[in-house]
C-alpha atoms as a PDB file:
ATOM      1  CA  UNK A   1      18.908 -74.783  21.913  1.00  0.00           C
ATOM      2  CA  UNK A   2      17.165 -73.265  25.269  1.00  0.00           C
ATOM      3  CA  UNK A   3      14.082 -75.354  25.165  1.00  0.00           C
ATOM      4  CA  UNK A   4      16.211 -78.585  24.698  1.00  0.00           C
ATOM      5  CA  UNK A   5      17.996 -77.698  27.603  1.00  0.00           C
ATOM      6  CA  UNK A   6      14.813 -76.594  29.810  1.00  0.00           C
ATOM      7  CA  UNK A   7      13.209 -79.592  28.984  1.00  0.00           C
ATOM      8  CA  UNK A   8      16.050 -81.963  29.650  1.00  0.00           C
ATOM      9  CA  UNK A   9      17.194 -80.075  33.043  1.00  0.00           C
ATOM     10  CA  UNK A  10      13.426 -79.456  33.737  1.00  0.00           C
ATOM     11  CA  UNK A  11      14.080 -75.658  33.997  1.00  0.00           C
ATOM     12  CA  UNK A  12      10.353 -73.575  33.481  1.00  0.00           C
ATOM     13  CA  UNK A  13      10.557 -71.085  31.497  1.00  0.00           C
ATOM     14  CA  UNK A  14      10.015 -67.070  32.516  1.00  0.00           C
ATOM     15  CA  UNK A  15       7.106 -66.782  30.118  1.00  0.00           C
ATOM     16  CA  UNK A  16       4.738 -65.421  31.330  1.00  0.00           C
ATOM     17  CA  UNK A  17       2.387 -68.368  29.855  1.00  0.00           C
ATOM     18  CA  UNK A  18       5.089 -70.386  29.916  1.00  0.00           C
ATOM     19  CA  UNK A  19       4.897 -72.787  26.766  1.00  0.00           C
ATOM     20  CA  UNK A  20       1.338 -71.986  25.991  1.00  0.00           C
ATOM     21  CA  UNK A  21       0.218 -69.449  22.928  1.00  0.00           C
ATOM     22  CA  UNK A  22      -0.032 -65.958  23.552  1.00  0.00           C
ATOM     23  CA  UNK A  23      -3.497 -64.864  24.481  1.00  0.00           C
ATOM     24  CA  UNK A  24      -5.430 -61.887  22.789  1.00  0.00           C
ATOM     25  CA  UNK A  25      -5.257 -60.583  26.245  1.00  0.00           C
ATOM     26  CA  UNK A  26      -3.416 -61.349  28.944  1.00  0.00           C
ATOM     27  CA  UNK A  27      -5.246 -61.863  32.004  1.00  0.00           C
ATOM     28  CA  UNK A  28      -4.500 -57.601  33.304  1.00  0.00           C
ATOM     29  CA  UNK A  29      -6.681 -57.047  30.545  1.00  0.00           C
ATOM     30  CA  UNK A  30      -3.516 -56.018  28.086  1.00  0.00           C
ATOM     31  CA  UNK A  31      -3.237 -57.133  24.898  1.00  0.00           C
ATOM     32  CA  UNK A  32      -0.713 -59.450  22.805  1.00  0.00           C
ATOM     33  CA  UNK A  33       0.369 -58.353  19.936  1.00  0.00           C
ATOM     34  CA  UNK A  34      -1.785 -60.879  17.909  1.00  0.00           C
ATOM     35  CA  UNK A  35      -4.658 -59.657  20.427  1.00  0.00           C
ATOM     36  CA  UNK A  36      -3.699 -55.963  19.262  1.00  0.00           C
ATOM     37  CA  UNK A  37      -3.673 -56.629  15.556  1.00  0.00           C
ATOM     38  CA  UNK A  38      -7.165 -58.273  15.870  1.00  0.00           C
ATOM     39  CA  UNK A  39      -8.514 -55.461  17.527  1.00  0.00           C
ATOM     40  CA  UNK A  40      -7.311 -52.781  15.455  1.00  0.00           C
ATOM     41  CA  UNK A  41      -7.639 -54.687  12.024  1.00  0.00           C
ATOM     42  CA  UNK A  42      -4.015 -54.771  11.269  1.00  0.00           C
ATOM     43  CA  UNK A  43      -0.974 -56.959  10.852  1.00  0.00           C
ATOM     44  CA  UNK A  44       1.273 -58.020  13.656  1.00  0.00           C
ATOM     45  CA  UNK A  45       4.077 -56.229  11.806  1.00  0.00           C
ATOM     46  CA  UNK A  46       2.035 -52.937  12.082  1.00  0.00           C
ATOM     47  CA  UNK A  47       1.887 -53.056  15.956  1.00  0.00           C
ATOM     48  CA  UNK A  48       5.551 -53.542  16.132  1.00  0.00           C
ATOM     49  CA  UNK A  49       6.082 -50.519  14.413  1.00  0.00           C
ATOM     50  CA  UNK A  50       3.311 -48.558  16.381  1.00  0.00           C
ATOM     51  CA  UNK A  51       5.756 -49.914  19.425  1.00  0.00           C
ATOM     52  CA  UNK A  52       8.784 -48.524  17.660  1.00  0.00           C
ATOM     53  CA  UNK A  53       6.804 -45.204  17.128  1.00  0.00           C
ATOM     54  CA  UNK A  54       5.469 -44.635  20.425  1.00  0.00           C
ATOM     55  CA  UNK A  55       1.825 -44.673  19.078  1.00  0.00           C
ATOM     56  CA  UNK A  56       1.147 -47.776  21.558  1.00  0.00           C
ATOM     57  CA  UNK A  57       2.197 -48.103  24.490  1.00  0.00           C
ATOM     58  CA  UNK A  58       3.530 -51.752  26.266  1.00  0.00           C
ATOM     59  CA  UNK A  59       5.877 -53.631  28.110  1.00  0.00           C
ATOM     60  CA  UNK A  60       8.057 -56.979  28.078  1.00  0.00           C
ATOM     61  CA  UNK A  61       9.495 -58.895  31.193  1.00  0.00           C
ATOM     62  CA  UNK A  62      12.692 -58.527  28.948  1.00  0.00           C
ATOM     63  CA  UNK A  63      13.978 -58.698  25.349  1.00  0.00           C
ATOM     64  CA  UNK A  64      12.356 -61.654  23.197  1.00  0.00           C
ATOM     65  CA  UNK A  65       9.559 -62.174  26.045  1.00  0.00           C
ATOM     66  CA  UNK A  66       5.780 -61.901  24.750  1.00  0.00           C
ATOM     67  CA  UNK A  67       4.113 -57.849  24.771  1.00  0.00           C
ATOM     68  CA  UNK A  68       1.971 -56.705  26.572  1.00  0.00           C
ATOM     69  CA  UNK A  69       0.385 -53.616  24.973  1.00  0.00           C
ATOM     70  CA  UNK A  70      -1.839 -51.551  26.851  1.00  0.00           C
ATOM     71  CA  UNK A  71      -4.498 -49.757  24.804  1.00  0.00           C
ATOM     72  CA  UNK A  72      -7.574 -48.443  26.265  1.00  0.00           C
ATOM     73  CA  UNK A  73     -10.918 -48.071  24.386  1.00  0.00           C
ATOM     74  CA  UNK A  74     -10.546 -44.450  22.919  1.00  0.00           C
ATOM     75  CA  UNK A  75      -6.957 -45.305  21.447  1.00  0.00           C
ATOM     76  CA  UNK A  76      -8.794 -48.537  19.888  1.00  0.00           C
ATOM     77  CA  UNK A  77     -11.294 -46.429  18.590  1.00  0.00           C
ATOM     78  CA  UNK A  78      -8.813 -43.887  17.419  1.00  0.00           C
ATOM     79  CA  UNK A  79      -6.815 -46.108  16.191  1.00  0.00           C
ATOM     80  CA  UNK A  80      -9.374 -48.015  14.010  1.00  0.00           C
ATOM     81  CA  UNK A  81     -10.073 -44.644  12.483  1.00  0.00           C
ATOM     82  CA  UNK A  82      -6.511 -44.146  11.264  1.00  0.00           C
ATOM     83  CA  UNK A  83      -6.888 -47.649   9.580  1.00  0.00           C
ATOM     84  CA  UNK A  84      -9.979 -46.571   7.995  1.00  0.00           C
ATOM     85  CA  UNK A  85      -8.586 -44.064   6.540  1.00  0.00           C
ATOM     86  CA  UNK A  86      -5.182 -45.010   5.378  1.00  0.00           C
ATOM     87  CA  UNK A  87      -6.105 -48.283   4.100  1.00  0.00           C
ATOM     88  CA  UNK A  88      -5.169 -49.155   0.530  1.00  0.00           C
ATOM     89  CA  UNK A  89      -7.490 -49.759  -1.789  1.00  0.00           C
ATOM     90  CA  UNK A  90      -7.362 -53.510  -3.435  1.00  0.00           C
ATOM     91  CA  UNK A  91      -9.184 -51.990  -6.873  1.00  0.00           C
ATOM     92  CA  UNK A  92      -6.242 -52.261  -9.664  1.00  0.00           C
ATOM     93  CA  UNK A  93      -4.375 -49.122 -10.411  1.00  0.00           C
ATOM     94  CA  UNK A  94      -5.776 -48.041 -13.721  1.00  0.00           C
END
């Protein structure tokens, strides 16, 4: 396991917070993806695939390293209005 052998070599980790939780925002002023979800009102799952689909825009140091998602306030308020509107409904399907 990496972190066993970080901690017993005493090798620090690339992280960019190293051990600590991801931030909403990172101190740029990007987002994590938790910080993104929060913002827009959705899952963390939905800003992967707003990633996938080029809809937001971010960056990682490399593969399995935290996001950093860049989103300024029109695409938050943009985006917020998609939500809005393709939300489901939690009323039972008659």
């Amino acid at each position: 396991n990496v972190w066993l052998l970080r901690t017993r070599w005493g090798i620090p980790t690339v992280k960019i917070n190293g051990v600590d939780k991801n931030p909403m925002r990172w101190p740029d002023g990007s987002f994590s993806i938790q910080g993104a979800a929060a913002e827009l009102g959705v899952t963390p799952q939905t800003i992967f695939d707003y990633l996938a689909r080029g809809m937001l825009a971010g960056r990682q140091l490399t593969k399995g390293q935290p996001w950093q998602i860049e989103l300024s306030d029109e695409q938050i308020g943009q985006l917020r209005n998609r939500v809005r509107r393709t939300k489901r409904s939690k009323k039972e399907a008659s």
